[in-house]
C-alpha atoms as a PDB file:
ATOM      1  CA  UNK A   1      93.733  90.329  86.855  1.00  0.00           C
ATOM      2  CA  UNK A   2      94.557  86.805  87.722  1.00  0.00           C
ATOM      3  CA  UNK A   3      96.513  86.781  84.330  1.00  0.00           C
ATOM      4  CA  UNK A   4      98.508  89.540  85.709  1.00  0.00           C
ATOM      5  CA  UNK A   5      99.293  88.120  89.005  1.00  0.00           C
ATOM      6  CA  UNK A   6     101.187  85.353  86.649  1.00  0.00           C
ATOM      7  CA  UNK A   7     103.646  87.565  85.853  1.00  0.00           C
ATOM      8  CA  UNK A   8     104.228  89.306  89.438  1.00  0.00           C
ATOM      9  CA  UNK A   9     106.436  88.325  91.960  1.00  0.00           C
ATOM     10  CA  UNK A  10     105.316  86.304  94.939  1.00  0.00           C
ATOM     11  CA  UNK A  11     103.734  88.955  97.601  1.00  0.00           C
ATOM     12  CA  UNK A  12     106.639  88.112  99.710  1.00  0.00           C
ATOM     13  CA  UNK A  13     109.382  88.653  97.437  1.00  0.00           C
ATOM     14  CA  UNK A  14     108.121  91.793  96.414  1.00  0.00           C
ATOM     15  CA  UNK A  15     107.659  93.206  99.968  1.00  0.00           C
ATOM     16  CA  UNK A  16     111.360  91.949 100.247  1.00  0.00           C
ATOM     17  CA  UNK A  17     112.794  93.697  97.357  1.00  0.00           C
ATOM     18  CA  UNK A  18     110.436  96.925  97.861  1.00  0.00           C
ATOM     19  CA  UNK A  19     111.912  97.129 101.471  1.00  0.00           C
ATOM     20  CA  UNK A  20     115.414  96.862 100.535  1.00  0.00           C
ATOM     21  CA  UNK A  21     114.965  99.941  97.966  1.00  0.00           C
ATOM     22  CA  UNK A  22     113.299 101.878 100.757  1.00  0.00           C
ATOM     23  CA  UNK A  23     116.072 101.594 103.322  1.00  0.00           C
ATOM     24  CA  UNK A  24     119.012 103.658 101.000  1.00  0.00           C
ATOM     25  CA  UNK A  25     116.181 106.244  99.793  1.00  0.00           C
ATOM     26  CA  UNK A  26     114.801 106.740 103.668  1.00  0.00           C
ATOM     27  CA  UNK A  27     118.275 106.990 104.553  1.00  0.00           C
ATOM     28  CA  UNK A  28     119.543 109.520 101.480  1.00  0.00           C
ATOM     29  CA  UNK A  29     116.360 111.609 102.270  1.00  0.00           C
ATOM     30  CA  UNK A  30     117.390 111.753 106.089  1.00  0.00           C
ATOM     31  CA  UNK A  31     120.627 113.095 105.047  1.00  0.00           C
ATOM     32  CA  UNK A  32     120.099 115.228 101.824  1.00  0.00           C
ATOM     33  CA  UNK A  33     117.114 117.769 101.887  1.00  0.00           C
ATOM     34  CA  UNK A  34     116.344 120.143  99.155  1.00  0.00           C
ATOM     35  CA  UNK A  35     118.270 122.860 100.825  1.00  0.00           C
ATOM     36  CA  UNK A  36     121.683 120.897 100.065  1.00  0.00           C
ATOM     37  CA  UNK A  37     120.821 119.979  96.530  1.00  0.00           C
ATOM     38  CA  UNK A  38     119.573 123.044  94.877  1.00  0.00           C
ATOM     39  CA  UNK A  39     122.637 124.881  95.350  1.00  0.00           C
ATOM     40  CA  UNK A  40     124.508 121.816  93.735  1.00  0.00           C
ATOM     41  CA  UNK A  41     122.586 122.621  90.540  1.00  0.00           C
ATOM     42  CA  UNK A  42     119.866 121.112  88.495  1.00  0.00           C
ATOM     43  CA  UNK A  43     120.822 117.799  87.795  1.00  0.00           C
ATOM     44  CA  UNK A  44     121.164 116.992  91.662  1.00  0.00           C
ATOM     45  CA  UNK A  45     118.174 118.895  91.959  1.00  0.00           C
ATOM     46  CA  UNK A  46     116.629 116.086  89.424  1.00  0.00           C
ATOM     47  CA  UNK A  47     118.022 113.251  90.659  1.00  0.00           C
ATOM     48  CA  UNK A  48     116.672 114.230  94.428  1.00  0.00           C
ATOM     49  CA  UNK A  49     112.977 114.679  92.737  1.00  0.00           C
ATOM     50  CA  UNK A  50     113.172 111.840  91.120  1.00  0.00           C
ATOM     51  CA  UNK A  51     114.149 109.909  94.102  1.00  0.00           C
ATOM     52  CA  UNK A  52     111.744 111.366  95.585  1.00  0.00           C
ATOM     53  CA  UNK A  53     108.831 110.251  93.304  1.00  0.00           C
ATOM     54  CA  UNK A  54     110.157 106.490  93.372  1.00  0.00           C
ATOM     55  CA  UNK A  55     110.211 106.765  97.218  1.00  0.00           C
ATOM     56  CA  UNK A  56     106.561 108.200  97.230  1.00  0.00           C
ATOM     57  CA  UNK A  57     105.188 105.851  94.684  1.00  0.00           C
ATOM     58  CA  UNK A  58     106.656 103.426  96.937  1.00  0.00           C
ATOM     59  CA  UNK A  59     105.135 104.451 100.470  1.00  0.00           C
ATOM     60  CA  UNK A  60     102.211 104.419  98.323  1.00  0.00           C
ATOM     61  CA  UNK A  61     102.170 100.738  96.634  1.00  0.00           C
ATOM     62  CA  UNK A  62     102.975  99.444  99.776  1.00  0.00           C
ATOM     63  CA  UNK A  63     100.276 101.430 102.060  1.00  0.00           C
ATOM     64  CA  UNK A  64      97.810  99.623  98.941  1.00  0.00           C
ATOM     65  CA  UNK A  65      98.891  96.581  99.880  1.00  0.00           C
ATOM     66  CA  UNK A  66      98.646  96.507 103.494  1.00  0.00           C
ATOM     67  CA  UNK A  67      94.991  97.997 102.953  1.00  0.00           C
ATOM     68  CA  UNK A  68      93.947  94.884 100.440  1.00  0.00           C
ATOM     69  CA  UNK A  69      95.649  92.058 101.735  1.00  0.00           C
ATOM     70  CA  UNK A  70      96.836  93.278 105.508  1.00  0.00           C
ATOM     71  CA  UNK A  71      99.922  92.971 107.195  1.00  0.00           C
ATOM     72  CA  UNK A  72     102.517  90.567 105.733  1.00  0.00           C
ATOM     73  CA  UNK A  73     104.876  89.891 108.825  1.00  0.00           C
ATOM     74  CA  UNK A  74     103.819  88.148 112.202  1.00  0.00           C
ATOM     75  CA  UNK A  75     105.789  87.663 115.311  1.00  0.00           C
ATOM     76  CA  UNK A  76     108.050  84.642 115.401  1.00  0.00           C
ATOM     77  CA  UNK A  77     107.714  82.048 117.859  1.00  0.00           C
ATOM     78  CA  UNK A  78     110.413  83.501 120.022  1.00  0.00           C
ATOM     79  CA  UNK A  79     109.261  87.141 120.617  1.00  0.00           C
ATOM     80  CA  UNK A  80     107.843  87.080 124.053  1.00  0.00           C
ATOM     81  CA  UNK A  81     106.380  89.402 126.260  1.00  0.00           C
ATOM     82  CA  UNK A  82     106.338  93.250 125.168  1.00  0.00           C
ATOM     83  CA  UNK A  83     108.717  92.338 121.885  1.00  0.00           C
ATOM     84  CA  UNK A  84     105.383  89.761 120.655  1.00  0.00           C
ATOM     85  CA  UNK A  85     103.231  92.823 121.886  1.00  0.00           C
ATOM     86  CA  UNK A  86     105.308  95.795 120.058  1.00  0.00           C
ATOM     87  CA  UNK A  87     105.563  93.995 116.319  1.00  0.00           C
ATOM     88  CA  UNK A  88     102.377  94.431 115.010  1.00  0.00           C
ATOM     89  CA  UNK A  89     102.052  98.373 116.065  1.00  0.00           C
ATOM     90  CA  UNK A  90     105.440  99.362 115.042  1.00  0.00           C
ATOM     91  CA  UNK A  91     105.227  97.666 111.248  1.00  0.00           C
ATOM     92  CA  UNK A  92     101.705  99.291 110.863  1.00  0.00           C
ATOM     93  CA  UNK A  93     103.380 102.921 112.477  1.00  0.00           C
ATOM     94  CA  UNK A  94     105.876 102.269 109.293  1.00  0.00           C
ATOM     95  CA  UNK A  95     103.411 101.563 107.003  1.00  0.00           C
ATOM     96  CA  UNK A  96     100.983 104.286 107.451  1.00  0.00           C
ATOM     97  CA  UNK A  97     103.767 106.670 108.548  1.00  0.00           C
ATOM     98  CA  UNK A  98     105.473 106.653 105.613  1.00  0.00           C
ATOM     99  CA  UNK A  99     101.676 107.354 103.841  1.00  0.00           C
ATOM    100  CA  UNK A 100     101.543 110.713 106.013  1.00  0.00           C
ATOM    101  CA  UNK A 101     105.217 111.393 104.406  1.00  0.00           C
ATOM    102  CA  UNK A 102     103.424 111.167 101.124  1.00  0.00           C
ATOM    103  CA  UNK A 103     100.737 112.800 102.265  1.00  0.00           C
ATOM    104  CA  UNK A 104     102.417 115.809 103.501  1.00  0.00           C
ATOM    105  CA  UNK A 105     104.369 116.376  99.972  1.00  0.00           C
ATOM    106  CA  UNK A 106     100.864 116.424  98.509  1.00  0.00           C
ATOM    107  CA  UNK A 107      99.714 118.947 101.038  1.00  0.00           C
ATOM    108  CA  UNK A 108     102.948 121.019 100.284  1.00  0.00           C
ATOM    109  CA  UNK A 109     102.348 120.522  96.649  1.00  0.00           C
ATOM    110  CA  UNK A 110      98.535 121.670  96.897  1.00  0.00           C
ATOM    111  CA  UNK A 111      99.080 124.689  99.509  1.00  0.00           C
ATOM    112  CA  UNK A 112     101.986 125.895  97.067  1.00  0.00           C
ATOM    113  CA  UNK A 113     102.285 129.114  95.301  1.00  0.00           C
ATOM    114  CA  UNK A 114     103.626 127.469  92.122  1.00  0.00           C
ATOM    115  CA  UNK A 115     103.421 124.409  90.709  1.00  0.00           C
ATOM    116  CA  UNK A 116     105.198 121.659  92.020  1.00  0.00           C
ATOM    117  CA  UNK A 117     106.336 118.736  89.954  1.00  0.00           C
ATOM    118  CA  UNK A 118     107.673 115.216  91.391  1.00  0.00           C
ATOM    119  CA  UNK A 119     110.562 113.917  89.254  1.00  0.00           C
ATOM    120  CA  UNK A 120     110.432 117.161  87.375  1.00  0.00           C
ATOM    121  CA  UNK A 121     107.585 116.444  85.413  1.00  0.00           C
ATOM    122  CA  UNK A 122     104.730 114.970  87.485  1.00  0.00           C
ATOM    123  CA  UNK A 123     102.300 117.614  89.173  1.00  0.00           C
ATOM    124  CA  UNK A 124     101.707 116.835  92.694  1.00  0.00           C
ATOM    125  CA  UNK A 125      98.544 119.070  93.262  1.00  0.00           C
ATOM    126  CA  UNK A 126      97.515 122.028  91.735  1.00  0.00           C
ATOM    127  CA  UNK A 127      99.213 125.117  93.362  1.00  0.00           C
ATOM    128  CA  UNK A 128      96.561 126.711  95.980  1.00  0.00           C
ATOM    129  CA  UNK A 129      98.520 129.991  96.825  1.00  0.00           C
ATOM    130  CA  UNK A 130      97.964 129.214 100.503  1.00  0.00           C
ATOM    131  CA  UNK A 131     101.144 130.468 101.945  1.00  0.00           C
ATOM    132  CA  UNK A 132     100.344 130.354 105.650  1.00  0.00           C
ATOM    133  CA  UNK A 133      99.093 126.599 105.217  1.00  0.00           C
ATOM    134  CA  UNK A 134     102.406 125.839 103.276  1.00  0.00           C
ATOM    135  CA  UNK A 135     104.371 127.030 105.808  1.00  0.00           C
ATOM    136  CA  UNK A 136     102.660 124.645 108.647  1.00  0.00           C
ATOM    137  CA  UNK A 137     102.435 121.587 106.675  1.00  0.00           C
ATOM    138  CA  UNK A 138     105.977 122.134 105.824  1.00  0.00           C
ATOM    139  CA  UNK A 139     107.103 122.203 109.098  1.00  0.00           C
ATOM    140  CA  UNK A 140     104.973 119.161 109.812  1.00  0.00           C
ATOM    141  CA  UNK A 141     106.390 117.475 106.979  1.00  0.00           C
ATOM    142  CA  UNK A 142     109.970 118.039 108.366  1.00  0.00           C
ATOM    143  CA  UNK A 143     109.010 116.522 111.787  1.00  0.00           C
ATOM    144  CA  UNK A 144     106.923 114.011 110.587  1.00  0.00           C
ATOM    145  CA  UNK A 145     109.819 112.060 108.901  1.00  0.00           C
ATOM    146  CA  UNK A 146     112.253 112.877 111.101  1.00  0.00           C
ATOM    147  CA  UNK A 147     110.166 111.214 113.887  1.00  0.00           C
ATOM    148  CA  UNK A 148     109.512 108.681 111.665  1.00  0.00           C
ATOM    149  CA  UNK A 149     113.137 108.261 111.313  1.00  0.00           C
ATOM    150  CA  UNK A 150     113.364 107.478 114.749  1.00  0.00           C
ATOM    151  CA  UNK A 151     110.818 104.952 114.174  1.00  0.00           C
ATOM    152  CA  UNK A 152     112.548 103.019 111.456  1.00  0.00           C
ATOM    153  CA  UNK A 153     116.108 103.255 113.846  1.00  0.00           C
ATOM    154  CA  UNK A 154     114.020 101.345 116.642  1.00  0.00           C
ATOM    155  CA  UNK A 155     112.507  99.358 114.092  1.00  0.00           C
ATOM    156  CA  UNK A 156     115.997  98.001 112.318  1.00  0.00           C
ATOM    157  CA  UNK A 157     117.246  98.018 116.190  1.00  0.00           C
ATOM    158  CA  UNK A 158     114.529  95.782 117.201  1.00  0.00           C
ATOM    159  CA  UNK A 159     115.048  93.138 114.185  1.00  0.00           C
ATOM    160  CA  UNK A 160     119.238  93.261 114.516  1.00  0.00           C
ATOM    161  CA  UNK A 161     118.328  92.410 118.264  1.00  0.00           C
ATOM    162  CA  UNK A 162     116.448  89.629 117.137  1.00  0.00           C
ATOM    163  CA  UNK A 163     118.577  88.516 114.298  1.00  0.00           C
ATOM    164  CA  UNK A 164     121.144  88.449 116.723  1.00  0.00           C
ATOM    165  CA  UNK A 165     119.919  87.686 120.294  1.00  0.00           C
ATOM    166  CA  UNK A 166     117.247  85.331 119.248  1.00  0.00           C
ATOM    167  CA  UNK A 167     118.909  84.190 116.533  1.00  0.00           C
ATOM    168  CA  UNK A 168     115.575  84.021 114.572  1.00  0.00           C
ATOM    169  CA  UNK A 169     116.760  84.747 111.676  1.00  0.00           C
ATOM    170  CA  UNK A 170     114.860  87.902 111.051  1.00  0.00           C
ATOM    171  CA  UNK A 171     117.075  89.720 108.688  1.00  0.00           C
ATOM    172  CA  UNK A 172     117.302  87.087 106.619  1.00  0.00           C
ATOM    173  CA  UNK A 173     112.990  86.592 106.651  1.00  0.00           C
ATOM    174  CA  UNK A 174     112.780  90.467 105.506  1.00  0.00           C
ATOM    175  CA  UNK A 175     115.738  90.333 103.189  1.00  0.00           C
ATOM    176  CA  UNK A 176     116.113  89.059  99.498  1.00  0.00           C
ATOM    177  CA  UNK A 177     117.736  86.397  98.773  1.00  0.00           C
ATOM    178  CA  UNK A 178     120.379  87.430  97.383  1.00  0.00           C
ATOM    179  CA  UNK A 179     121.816  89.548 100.653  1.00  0.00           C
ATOM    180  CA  UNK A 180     121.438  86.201 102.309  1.00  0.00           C
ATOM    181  CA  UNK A 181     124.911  85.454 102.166  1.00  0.00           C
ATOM    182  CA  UNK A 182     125.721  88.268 104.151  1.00  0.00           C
ATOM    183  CA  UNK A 183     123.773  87.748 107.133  1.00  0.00           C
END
């Protein structure tokens, strides 16, 4: 393992550059669903799925980490008062949110009629036939990110506020390098 960990990025970086991929998939799932792909044929139907399985494994690697080595950010020295209090609860609401997200398409994968495949060609679950489940844990799984969405828009709120208010610098903390310029 620790020969592994040679080649690996620094914990950091890789939270960095894992949390700038999640941002354009959270926000392309937020605005295209299923129902406005599959009429636009297979390939967009693909390329959604296999968004979709990259977003997933995702939630997932990162949910991993926090669970083995805990959460990576900590409140700056100038968060005060309820924005010190709020950091810690609304990273781990992220986290483990988007694990319910992932979650949820297993659930809709197992309570399926047929079998469901992520990218096309990974099974989620094997299909159950349990229409009246599939139907609840759909709708769940609709509200679920949605509300999570709302989540993440407070969240990105809360660190432009203090990027910009407290000028703490914390896009630039959670950003790569690279988009440092920018900022």
């Amino acid at each position: 393992m620790k020969r592994l960990a040679r080649y690996l990025p620094p914990r950091r970086v890789a939270l960095k550059w894992m949390h700038g991929l999640m941002i354009p998939l959270f926000i392309w799932f937020l605005l295209v669903t299923p129902d406005v792909v599959v009429p636009m044929g297979r390939g967009w139907f693909a390329l959604h799925s296999n968004l979709a399985l990259i977003f997933v494994s995702l939630c997932l690697l990162w949910t991993a980490d926090l669970m083995r080595r805990g959460l990576a950010s900590r409140p700056g020295p100038k968060l005060r008062g309820i924005a010190r209090a709020i950091h810690r609860p609304l990273h781990l609401t992220i986290i483990w949110g988007l694990f319910l997200v992932a979650l949820g398409g297993f659930l809709l994968g197992l309570t399926s009629a047929t079998q469901l495949r992520a990218g096309m060609w990974l099974p989620i679950a094997p299909p159950m036939g349990w229409d009246r489940a599939n139907d609840i844990i759909g709708t769940l799984h609709i509200y679920q990110f949605y509300l999570l969405g709302v989540v993440i828009a407070f969240h990105a709120a809360f660190h432009i506020w203090r990027h910009i208010r407290l000028r703490d610098n914390a896009l630039r903390i959670m950003a790569p390098k690279v988009l440092h310029r920018f900022l």
